[in-house]
N, C-alpha and C. Protein backbone atom coordinates (compact mmCIF):
# COMPACT_ATOMS: atom_id res chain seq x y z
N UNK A 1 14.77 -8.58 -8.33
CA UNK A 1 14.13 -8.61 -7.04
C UNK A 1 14.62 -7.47 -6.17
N UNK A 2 15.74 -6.99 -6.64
CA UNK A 2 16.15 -5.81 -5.72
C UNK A 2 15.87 -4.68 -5.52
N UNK A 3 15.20 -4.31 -6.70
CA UNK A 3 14.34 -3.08 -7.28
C UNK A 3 12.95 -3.24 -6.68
N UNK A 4 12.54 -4.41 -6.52
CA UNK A 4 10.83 -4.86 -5.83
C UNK A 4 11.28 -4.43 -3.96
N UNK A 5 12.81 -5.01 -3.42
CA UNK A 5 12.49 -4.74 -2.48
C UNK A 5 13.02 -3.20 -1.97
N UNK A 6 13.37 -2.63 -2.78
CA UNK A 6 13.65 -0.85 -2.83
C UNK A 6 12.39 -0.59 -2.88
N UNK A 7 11.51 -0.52 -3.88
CA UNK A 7 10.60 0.28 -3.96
C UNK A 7 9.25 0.11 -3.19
N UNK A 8 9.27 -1.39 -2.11
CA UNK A 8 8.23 -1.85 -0.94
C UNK A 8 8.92 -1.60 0.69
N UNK A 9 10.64 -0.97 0.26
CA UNK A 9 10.87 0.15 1.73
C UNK A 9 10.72 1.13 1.24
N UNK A 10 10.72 1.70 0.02
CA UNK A 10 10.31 3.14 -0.15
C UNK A 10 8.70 3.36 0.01
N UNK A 11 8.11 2.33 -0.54
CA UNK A 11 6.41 2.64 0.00
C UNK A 11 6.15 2.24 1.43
N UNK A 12 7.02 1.59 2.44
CA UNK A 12 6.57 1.33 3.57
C UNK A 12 6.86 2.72 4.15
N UNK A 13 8.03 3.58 3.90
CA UNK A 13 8.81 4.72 4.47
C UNK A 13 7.69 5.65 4.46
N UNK A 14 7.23 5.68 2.97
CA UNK A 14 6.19 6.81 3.16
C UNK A 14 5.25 6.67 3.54
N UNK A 15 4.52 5.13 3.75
CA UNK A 15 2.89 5.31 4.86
C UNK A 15 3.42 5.20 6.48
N UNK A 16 4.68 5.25 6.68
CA UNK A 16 4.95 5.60 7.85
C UNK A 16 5.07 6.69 8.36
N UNK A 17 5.82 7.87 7.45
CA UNK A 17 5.58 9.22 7.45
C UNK A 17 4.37 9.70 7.49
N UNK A 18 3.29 9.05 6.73
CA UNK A 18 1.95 9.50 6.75
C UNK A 18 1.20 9.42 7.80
N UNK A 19 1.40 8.47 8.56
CA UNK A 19 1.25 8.14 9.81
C UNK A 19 1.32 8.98 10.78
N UNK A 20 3.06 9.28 11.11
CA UNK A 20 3.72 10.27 11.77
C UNK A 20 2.96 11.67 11.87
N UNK A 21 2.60 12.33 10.37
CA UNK A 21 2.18 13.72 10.25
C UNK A 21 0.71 13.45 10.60
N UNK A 22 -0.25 12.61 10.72
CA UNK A 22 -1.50 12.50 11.31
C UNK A 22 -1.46 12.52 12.44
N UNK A 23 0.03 11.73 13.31
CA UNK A 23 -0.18 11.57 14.64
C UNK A 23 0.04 12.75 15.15
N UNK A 24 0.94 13.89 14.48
CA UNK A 24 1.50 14.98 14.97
C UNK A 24 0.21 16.01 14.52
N UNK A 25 -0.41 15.54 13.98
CA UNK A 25 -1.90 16.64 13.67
C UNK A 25 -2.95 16.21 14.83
N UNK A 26 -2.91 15.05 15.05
CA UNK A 26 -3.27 14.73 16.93
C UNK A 26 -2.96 15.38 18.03
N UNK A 27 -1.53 15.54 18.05
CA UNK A 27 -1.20 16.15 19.35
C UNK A 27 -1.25 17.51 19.25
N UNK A 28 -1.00 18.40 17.70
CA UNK A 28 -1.47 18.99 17.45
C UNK A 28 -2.82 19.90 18.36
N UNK A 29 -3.81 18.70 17.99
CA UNK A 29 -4.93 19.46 18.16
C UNK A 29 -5.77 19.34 19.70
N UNK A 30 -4.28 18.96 20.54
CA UNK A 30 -5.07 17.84 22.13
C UNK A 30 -5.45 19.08 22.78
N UNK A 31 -4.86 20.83 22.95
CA UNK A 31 -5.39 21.51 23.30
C UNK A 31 -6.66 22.28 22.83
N UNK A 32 -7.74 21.63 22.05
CA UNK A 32 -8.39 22.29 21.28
C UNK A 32 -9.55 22.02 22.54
N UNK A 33 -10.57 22.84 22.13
CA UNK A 33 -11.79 22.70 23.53
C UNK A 33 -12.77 22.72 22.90
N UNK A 34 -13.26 22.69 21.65
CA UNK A 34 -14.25 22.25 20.77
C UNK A 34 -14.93 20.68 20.91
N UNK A 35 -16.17 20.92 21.09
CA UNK A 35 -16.21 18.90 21.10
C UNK A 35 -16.36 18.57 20.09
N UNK A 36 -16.67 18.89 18.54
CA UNK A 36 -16.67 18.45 17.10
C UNK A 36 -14.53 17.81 17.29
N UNK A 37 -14.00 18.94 17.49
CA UNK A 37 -12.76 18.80 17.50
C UNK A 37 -12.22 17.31 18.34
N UNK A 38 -12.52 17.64 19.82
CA UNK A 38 -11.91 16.50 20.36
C UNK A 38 -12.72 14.92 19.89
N UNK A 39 -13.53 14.99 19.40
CA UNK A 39 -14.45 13.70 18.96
C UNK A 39 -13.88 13.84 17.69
N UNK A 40 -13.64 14.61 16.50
CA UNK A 40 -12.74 13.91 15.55
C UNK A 40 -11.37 13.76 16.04
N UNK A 41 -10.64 14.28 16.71
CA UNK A 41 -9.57 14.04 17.27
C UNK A 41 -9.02 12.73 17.54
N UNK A 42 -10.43 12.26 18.77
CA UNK A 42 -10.19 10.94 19.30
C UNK A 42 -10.35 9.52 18.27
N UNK A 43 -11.71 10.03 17.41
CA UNK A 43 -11.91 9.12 15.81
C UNK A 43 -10.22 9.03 15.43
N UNK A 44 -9.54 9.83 15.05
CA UNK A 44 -8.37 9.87 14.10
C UNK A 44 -7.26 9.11 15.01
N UNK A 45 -7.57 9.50 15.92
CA UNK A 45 -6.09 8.68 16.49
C UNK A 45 -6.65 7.08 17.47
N UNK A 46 -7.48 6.98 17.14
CA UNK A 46 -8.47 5.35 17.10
C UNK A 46 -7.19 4.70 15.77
N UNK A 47 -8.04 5.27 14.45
CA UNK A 47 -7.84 4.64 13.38
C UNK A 47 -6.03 4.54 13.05
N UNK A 48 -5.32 5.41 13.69
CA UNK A 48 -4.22 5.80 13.66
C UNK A 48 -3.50 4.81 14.01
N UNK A 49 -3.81 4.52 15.42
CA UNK A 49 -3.75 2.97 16.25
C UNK A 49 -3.90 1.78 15.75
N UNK A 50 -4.74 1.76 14.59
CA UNK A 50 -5.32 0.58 13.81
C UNK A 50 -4.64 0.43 12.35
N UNK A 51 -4.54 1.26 12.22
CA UNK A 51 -4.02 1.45 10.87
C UNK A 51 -2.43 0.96 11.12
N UNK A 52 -1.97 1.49 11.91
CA UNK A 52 0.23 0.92 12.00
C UNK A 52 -0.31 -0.12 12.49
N UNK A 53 -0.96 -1.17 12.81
CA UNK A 53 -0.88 -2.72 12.93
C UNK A 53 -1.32 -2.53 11.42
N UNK A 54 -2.24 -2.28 11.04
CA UNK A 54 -2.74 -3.24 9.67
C UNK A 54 -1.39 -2.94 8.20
N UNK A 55 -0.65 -1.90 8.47
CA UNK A 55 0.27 -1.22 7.57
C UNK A 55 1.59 -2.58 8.01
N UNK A 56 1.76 -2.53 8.71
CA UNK A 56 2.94 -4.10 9.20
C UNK A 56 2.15 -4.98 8.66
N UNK A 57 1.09 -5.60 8.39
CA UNK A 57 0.72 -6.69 7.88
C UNK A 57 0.40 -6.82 6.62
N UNK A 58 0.10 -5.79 6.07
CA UNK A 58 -0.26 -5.30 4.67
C UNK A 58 1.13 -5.62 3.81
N UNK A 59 2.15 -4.93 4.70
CA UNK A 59 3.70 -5.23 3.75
C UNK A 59 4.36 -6.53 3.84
N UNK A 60 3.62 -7.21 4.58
CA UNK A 60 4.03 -8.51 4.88
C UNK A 60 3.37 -9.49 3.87
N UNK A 61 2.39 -9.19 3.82
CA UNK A 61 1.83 -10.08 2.35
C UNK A 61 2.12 -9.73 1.40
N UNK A 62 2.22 -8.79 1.14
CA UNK A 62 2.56 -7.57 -0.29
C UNK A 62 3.71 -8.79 -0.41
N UNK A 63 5.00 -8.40 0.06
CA UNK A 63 6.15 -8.90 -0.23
C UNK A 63 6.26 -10.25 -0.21
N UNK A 64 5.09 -11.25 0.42
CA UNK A 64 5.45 -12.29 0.29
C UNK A 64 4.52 -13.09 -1.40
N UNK A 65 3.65 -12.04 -1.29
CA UNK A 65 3.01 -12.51 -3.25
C UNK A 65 4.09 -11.83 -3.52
N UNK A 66 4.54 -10.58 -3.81
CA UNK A 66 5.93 -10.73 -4.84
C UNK A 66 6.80 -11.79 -4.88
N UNK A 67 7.45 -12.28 -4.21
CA UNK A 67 8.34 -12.91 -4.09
C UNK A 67 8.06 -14.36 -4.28
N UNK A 68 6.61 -15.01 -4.36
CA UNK A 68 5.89 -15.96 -5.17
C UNK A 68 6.32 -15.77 -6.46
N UNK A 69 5.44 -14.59 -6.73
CA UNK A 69 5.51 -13.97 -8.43
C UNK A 69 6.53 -14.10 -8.60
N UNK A 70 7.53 -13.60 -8.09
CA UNK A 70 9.02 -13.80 -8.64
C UNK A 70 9.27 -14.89 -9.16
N UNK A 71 9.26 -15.66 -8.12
CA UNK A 71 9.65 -17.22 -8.29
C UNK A 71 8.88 -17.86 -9.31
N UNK A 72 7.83 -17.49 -9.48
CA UNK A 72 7.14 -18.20 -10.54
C UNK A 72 7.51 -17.66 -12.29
N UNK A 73 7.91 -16.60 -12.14
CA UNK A 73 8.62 -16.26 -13.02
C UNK A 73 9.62 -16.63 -13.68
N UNK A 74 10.19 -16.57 -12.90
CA UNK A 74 11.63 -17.27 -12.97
C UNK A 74 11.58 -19.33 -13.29
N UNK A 75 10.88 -19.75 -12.63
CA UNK A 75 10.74 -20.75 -13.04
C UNK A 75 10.25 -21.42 -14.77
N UNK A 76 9.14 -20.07 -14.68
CA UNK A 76 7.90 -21.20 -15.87
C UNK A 76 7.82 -19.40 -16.89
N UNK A 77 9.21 -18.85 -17.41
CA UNK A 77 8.66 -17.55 -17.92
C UNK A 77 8.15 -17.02 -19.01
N UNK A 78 7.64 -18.27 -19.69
CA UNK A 78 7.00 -18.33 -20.73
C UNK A 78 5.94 -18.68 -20.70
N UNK A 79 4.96 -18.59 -19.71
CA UNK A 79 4.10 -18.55 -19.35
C UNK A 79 3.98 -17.52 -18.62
N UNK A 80 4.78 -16.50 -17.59
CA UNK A 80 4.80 -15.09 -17.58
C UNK A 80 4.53 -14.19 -18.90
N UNK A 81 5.11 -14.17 -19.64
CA UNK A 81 5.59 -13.75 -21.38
C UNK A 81 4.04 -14.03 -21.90
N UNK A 82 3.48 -14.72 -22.10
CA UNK A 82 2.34 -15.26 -22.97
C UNK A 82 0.87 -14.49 -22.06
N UNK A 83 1.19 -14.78 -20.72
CA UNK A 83 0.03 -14.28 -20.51
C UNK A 83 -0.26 -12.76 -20.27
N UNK A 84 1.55 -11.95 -20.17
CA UNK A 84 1.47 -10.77 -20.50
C UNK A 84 1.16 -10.51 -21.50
N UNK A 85 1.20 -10.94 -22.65
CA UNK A 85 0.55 -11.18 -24.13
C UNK A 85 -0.70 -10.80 -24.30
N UNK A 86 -1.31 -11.94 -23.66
CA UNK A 86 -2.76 -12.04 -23.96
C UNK A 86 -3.75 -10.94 -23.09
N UNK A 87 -2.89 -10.67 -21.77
CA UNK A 87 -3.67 -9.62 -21.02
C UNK A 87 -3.61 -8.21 -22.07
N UNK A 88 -2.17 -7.87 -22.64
CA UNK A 88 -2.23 -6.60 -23.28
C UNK A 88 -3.26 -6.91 -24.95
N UNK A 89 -3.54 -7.86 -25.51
CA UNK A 89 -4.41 -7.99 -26.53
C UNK A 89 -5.42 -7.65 -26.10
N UNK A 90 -5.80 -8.14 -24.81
CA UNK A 90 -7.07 -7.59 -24.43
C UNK A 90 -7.43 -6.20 -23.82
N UNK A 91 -6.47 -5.66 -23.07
CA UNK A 91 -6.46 -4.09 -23.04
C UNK A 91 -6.75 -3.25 -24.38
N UNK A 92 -5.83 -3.90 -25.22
CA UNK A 92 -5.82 -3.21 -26.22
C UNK A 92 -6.91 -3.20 -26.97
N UNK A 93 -7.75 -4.27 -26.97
CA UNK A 93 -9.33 -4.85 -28.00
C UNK A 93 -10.37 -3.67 -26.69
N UNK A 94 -10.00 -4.02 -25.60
CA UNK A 94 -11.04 -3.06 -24.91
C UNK A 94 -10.97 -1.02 -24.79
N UNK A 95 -10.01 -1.05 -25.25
CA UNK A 95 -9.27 0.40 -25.11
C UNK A 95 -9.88 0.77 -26.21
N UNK A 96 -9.65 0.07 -27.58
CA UNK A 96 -9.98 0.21 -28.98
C UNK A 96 -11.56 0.17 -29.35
N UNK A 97 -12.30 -0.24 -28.17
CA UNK A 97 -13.79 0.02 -28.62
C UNK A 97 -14.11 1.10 -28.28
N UNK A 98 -15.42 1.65 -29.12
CA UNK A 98 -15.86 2.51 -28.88
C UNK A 98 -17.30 3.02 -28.23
């Protein structure tokens, strides 16, 4: 589980950065006098606004089905085991057609 929650602050870190460099391509562009410009401008930092609420909630479920999965794992894992089984038979029968 420790490795699940490393690698869901390392993916939160980077859509936060992603964030950051859009917002800074905003302010970026607040002296521009183009109206194509300031109307995508204002579009981008709408969604910008919308997007860091939905990115906090997004990692909030994320981590709370892992941590189901986990548990269910851990409980019943032979039934993890089997149905990883049967999913890769079937990758493999569908991969293998032609």
């Amino acid at each position: 589980m420790a490795h699940t929650e490393d690698y869901t602050k390392a993916m939160s870190q980077e859509m936060h950065n992603i964030i950051d460099h859009a917002q800074a391509l905003v302010e970026a562009t607040s002296g521009e006098l183009d109206e194509r410009i300031q109307s995508a401008r204002a579009a981008l930092k709408e969604r910008l606004d919308a997007s860091k609420g939905e990115c906090g909630e997004l990692e909030d479920r994320l981590l709370e089905k892992v941590q189901v999965a986990d548990e269910f794992i851990h409980v019943k894992p032979y039934y993890a085991i089997g149905g990883t089984f049967i999913a890769g038979l079937f990758l493999g029968w569908f991969m293998s057609r032609k």
